[in-house]
N, C-alpha and C. Protein backbone atom coordinates (compact mmCIF):
# COMPACT_ATOMS: atom_id res chain seq x y z
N UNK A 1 -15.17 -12.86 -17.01
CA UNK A 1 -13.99 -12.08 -17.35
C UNK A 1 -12.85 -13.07 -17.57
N UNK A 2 -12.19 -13.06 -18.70
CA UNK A 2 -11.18 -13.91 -19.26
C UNK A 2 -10.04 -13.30 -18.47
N UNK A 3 -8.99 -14.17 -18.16
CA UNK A 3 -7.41 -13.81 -17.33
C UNK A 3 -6.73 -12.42 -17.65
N UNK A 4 -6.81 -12.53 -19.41
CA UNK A 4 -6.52 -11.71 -20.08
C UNK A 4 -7.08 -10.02 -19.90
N UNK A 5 -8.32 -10.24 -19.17
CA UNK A 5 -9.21 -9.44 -18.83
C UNK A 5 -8.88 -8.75 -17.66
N UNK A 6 -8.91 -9.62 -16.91
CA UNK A 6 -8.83 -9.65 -15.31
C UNK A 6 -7.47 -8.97 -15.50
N UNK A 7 -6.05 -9.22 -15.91
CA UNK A 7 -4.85 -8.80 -15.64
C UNK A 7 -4.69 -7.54 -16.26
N UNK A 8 -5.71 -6.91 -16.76
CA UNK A 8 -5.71 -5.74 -17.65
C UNK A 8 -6.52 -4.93 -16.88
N UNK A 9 -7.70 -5.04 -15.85
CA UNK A 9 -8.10 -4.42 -15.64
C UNK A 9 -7.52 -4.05 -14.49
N UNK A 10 -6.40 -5.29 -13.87
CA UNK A 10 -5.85 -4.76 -12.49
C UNK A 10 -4.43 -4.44 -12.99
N UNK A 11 -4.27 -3.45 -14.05
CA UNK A 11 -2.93 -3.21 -14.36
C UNK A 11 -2.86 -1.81 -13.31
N UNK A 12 -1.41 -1.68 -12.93
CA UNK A 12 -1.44 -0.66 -12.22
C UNK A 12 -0.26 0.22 -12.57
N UNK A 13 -0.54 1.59 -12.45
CA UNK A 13 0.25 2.49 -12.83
C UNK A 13 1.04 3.02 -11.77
N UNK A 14 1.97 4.51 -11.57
CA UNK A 14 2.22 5.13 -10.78
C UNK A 14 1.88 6.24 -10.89
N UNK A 15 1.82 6.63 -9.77
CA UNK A 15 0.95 8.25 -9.92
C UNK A 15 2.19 9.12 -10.77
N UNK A 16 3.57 9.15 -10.36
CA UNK A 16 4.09 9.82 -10.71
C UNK A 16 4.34 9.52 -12.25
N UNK A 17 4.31 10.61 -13.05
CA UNK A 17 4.81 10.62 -14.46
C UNK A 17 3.05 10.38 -15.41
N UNK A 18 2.13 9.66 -14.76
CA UNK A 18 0.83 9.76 -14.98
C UNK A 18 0.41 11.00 -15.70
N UNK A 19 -0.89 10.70 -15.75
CA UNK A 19 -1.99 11.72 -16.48
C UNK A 19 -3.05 12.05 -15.00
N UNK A 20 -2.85 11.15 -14.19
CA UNK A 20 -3.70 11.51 -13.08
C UNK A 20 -2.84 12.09 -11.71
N UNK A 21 -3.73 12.54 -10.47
CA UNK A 21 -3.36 13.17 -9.79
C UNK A 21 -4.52 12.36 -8.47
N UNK A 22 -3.60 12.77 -7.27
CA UNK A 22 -4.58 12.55 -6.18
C UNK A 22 -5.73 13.04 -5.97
N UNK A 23 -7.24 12.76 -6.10
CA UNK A 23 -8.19 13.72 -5.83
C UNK A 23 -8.53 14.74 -5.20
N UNK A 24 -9.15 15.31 -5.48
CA UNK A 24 -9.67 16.41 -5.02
C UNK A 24 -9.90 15.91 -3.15
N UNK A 25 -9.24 17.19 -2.29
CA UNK A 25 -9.89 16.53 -0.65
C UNK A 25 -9.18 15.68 -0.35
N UNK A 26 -8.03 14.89 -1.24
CA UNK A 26 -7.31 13.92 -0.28
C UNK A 26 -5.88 14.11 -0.04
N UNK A 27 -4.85 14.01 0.97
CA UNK A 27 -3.90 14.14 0.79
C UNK A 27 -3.15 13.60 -0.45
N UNK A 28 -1.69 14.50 -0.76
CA UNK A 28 -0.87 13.68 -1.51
C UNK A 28 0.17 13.71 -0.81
N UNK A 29 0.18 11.79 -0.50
CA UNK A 29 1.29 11.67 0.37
C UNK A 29 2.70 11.60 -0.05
N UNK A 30 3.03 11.79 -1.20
CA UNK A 30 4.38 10.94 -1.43
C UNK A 30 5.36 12.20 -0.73
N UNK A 31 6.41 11.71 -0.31
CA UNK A 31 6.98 12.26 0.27
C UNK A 31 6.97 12.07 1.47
N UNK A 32 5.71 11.95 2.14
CA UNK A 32 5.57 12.13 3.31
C UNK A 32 6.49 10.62 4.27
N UNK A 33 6.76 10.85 5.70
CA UNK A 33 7.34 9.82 6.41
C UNK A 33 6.71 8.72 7.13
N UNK A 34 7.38 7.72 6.87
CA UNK A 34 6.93 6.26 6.90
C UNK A 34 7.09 6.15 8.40
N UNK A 35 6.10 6.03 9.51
CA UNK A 35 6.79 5.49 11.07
C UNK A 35 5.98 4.51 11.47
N UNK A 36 6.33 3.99 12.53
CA UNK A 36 5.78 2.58 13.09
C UNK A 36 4.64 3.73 14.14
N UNK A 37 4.39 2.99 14.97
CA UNK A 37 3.71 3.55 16.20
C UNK A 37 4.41 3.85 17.36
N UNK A 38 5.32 3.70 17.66
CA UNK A 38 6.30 4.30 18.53
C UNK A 38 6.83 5.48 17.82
N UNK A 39 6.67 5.86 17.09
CA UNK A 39 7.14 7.06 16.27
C UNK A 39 8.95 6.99 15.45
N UNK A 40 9.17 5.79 15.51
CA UNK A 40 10.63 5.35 14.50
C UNK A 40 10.12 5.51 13.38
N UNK A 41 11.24 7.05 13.12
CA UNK A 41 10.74 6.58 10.98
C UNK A 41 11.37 5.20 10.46
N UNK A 42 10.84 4.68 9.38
CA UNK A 42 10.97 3.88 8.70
C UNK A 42 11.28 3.59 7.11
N UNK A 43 10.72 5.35 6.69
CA UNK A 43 10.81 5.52 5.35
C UNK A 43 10.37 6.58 5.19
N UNK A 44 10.02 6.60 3.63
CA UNK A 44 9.07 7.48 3.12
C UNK A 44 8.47 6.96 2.23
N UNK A 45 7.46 7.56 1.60
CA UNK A 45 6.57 7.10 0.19
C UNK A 45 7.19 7.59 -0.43
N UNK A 46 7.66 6.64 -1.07
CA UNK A 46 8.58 7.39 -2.59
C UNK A 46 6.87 7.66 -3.97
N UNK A 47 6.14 6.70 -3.63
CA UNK A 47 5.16 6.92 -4.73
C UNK A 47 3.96 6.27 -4.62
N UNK A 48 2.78 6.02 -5.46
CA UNK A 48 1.53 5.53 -5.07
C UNK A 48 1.41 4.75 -6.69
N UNK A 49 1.08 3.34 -6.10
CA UNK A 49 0.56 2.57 -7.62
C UNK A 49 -1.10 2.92 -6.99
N UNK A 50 -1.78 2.98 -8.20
CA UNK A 50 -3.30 2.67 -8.95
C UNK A 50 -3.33 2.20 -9.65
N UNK A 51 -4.90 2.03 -9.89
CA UNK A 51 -5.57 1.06 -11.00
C UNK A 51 -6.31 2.46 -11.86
N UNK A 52 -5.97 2.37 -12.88
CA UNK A 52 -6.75 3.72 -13.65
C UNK A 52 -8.58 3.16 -14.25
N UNK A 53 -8.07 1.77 -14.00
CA UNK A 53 -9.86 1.36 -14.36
C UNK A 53 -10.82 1.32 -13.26
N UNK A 54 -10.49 1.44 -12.02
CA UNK A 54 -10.82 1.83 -10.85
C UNK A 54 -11.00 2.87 -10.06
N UNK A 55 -9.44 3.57 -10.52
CA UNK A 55 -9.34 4.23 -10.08
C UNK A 55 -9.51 4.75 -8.54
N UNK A 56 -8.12 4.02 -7.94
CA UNK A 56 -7.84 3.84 -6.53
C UNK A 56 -6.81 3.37 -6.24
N UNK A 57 -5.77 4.14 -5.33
CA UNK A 57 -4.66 3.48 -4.93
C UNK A 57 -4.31 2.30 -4.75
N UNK A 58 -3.73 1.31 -4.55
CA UNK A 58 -3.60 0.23 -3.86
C UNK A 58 -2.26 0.34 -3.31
N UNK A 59 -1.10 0.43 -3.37
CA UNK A 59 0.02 0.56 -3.09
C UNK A 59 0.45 1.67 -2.86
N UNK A 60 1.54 1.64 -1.44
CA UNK A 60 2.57 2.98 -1.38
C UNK A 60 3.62 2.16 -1.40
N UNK A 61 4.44 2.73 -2.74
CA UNK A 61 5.94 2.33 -2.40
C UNK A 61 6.60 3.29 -1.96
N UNK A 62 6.96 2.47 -0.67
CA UNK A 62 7.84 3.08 0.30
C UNK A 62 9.46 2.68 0.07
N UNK A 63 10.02 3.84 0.44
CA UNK A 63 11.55 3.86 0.21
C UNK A 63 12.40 3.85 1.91
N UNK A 64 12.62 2.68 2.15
CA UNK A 64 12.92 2.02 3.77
C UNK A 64 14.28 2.69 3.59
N UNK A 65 14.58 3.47 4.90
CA UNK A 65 15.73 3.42 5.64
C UNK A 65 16.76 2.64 5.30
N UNK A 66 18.14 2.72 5.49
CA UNK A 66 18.73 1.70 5.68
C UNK A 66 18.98 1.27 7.50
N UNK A 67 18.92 2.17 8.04
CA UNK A 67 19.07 1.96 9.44
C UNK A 67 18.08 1.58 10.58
N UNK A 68 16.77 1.71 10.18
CA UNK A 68 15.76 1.86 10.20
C UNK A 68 15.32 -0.04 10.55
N UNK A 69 15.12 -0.34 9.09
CA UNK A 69 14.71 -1.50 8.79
C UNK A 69 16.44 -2.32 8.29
N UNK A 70 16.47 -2.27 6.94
CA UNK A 70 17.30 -3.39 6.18
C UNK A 70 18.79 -2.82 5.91
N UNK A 71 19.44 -3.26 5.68
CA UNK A 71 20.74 -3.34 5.97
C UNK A 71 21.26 -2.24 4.27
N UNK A 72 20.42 -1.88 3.54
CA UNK A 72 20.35 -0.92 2.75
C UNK A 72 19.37 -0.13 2.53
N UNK A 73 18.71 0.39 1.94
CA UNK A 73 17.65 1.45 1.40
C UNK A 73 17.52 0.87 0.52
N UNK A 74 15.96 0.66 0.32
CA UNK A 74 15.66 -0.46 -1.02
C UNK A 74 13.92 0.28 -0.86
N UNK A 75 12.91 0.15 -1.85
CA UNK A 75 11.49 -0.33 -1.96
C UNK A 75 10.53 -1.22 -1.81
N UNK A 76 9.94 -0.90 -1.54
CA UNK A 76 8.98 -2.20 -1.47
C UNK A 76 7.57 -1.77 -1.34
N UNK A 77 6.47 -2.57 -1.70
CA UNK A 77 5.18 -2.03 -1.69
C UNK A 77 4.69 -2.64 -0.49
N UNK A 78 3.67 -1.95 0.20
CA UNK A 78 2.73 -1.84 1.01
C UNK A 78 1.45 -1.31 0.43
N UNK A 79 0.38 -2.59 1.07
CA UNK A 79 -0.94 -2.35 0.56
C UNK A 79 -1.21 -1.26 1.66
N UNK A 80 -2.42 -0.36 0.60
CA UNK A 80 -2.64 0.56 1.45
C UNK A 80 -3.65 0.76 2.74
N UNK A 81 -4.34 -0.14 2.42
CA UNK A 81 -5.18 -0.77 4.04
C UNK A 81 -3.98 -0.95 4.75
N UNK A 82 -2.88 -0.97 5.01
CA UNK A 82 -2.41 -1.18 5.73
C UNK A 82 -1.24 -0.11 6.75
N UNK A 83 -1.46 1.20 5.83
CA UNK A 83 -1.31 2.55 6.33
C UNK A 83 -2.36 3.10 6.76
N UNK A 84 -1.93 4.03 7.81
CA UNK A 84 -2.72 5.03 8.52
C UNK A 84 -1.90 6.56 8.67
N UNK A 85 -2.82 7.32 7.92
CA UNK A 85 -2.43 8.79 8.21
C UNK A 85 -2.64 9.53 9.14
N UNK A 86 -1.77 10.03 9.82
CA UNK A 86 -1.44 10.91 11.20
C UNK A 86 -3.13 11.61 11.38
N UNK A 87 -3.66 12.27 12.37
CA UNK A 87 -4.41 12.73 12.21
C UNK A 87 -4.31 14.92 12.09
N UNK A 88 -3.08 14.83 12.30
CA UNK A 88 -3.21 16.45 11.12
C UNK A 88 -1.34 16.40 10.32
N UNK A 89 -0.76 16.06 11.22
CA UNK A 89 0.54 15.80 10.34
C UNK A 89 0.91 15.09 9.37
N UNK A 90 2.04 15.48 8.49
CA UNK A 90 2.10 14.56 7.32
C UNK A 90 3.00 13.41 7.65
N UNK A 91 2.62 12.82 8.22
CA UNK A 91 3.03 10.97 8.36
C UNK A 91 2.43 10.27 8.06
N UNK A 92 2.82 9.11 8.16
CA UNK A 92 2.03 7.69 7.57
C UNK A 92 2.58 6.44 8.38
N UNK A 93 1.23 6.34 9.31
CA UNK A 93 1.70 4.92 10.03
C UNK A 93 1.14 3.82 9.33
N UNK A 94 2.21 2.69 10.15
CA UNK A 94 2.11 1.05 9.58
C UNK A 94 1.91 0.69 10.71
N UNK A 95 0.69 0.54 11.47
CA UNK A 95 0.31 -0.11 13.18
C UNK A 95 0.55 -1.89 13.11
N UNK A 96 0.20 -2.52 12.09
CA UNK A 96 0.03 -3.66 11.95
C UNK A 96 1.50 -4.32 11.45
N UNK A 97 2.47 -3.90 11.29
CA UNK A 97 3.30 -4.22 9.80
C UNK A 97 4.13 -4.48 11.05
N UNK A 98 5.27 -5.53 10.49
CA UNK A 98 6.66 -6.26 11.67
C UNK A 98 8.18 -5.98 10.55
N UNK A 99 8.66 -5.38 11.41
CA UNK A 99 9.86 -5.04 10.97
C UNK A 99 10.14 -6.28 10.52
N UNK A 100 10.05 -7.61 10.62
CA UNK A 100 10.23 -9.04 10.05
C UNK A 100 9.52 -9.17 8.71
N UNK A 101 8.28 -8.46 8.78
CA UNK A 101 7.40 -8.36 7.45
C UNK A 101 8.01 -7.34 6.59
N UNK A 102 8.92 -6.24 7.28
CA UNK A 102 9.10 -5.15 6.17
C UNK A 102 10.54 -5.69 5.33
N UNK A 103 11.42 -6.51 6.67
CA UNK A 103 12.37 -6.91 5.79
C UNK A 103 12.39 -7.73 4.81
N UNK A 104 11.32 -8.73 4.92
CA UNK A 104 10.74 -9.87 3.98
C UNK A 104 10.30 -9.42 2.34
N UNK A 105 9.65 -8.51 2.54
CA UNK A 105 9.12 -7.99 1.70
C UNK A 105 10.05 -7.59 0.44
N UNK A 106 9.47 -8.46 -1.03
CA UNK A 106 10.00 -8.05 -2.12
C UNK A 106 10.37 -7.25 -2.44
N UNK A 107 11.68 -7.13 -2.95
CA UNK A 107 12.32 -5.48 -3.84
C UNK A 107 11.25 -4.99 -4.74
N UNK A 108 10.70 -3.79 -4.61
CA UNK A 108 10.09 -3.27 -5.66
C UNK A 108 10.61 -2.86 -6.98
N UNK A 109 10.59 -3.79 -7.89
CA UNK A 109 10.93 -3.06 -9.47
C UNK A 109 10.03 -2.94 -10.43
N UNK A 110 9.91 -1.44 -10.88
CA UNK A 110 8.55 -1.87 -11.34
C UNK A 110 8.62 -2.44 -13.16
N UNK A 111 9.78 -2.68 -13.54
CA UNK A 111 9.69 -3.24 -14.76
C UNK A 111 9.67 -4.61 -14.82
N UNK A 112 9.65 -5.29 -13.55
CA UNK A 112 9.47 -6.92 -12.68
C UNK A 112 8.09 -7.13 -12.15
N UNK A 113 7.58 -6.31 -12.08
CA UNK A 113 6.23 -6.42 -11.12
C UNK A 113 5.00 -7.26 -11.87
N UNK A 114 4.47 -8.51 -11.58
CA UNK A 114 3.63 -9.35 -12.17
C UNK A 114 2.60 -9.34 -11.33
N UNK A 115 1.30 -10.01 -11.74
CA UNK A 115 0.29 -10.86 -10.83
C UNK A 115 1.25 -11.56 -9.63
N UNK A 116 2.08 -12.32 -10.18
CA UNK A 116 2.45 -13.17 -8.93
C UNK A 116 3.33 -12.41 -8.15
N UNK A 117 4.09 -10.82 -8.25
CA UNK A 117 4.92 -10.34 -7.25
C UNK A 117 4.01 -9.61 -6.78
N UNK A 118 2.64 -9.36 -7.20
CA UNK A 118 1.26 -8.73 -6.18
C UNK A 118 0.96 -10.06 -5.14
N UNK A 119 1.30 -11.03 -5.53
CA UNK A 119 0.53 -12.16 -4.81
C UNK A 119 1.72 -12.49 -3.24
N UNK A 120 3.26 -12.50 -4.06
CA UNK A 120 3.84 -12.25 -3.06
C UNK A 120 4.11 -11.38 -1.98
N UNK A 121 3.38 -10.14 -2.64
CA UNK A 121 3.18 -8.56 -1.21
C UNK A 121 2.56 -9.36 -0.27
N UNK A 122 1.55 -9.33 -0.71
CA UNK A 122 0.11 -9.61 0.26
C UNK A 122 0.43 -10.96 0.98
N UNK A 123 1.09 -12.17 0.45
CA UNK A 123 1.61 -12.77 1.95
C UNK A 123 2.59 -12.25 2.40
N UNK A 124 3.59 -11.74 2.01
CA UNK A 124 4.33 -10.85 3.06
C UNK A 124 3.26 -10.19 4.43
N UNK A 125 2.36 -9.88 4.41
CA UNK A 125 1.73 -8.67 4.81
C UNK A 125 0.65 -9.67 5.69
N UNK A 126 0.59 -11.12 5.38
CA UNK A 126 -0.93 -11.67 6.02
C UNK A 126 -0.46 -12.18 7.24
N UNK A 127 -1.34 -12.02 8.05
CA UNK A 127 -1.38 -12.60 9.46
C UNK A 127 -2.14 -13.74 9.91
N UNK A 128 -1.90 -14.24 10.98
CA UNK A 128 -2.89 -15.51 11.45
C UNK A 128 -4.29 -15.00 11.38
N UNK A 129 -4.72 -13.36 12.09
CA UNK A 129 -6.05 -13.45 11.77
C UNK A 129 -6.67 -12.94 10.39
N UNK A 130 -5.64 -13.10 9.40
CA UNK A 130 -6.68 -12.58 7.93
C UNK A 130 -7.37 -14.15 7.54
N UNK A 131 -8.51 -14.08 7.05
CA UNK A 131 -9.76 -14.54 7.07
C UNK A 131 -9.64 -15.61 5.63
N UNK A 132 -8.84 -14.71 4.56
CA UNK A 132 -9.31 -15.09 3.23
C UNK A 132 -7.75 -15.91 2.82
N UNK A 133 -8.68 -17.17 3.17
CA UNK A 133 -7.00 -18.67 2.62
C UNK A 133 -6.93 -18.49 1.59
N UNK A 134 -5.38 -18.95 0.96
CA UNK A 134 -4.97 -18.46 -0.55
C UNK A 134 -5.25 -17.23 -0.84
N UNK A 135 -5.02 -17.55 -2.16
CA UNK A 135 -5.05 -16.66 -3.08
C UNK A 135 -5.96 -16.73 -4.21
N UNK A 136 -6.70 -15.72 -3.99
CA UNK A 136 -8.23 -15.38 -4.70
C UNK A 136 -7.56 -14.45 -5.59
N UNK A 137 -7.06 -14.28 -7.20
CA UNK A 137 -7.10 -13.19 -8.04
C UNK A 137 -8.37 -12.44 -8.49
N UNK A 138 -9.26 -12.76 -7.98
CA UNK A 138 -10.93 -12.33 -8.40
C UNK A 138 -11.09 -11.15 -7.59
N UNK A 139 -10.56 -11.43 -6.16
CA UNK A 139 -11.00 -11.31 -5.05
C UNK A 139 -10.03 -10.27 -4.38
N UNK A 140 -9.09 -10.35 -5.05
CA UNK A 140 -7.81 -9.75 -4.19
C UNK A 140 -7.61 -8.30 -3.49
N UNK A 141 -8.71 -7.84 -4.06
CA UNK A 141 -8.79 -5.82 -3.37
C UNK A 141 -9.52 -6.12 -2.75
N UNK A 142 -10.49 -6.78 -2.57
CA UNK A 142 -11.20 -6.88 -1.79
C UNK A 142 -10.78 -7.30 -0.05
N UNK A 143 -9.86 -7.72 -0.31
CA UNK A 143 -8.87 -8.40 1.06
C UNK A 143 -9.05 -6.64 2.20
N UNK A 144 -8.95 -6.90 3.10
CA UNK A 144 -8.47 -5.72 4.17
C UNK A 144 -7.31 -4.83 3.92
N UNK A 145 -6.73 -5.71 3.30
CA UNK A 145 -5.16 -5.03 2.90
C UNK A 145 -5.25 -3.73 2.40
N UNK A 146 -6.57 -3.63 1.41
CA UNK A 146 -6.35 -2.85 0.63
C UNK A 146 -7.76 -1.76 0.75
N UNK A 147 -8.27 -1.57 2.17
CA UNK A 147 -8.97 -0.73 2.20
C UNK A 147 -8.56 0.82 2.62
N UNK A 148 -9.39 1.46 1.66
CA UNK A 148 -8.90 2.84 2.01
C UNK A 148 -9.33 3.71 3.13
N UNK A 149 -10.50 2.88 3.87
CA UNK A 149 -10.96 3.87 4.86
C UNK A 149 -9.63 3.23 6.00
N UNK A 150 -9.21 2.31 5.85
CA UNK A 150 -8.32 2.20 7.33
C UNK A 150 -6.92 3.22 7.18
N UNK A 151 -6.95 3.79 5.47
CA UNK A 151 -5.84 4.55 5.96
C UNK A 151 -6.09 6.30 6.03
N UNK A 152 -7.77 6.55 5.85
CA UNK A 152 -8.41 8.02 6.10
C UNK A 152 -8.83 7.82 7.42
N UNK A 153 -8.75 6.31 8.25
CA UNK A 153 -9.60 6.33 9.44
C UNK A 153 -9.26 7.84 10.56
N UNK A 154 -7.73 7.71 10.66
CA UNK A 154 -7.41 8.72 11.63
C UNK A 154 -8.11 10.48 11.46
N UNK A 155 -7.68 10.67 10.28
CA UNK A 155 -7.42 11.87 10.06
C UNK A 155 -8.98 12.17 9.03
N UNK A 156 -10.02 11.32 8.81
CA UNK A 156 -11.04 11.82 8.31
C UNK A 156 -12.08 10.71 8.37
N UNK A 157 -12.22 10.98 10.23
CA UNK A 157 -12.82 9.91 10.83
C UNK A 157 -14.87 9.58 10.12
N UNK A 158 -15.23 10.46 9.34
CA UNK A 158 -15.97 10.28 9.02
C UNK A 158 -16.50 9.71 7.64
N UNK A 159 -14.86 9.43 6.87
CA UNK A 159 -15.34 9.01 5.73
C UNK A 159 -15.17 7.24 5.42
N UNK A 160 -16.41 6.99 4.82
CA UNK A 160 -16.59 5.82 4.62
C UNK A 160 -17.12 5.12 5.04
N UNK A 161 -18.17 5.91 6.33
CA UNK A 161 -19.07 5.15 7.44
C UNK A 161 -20.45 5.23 6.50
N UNK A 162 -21.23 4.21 6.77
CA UNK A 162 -22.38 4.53 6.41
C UNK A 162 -23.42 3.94 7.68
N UNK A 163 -24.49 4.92 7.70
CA UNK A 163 -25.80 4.99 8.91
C UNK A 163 -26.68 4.09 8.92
């Protein structure tokens, strides 16, 4: 797969204004509230990027507090391995995420958004124990960041296990 390839197939859209919709059986979160695990909101999902050649979320851009987190109300993306949905309410926790990581984290614009401001989320977001050094563009969904069973784990504890 040529670069040209690769950056086309990980182009990503927003749900909103789209031709697509959240599937069938899964929540649609936008809207819903952003909290830590102590239960401080933090935000909300203002919206969900996908990949339409995939077809799978990767991102919630969340719309932060100003009081909350940063000293205004701004966006920013969060991979979605890295949310967890309440298990019957409409919230959305960040168990892993540091108010140091949320303030860090790039302004979301999406008429700015490149390969390399995807590359800058995801170190925002990495910790001492993520596994995968650098930056792999081959490789990059594949990271933890961006798995979807860690954010159905709570609330639809059975999907994505296999026997």
């Amino acid at each position: 797969m040529t670069a040209a390839e690769n950056y086309e197939y990980r182009r990503l859209e927003s749900i909103t204004g789209s031709d697509f919709e959240v599937a069938d059986g899964d929540p649609n979160i936008k809207g819903w509230e952003i909290k830590d695990l102590l239960g401080e909101r933090l935000g909300e999902v203002d919206d969900l990027l996908f990949s339409p050649a995939a077809l799978k979320v990767r991102y919630l851009v969340a719309r932060l507090d100003a009081v909350a987190v940063v000293d205004q109300p701004r966006k920013i993306l969060i991979p979605i391995g890295l949310a967890e949905l309440h298990e019957s309410a409409d919230l959305v926790f960040i168990p892993g995420v540091s108010i140091a990581q949320l303030n860090s984290a790039p302004v979301y614009d999406p008429d700015q958004f490149t390969p390399e401001g995807e590359q800058a989320v995801l170190q925002t977001f990495r910790t001492e124990r993520d596994l995968i050094p650098g930056f792999d563009e081959e490789r990059l969904y594949d990271h933890a960041h961006y798995d979807l069973r860690h954010l159905y784990g709570r609330r639809f504890p059975d999907r994505g296990r296999t026997v």
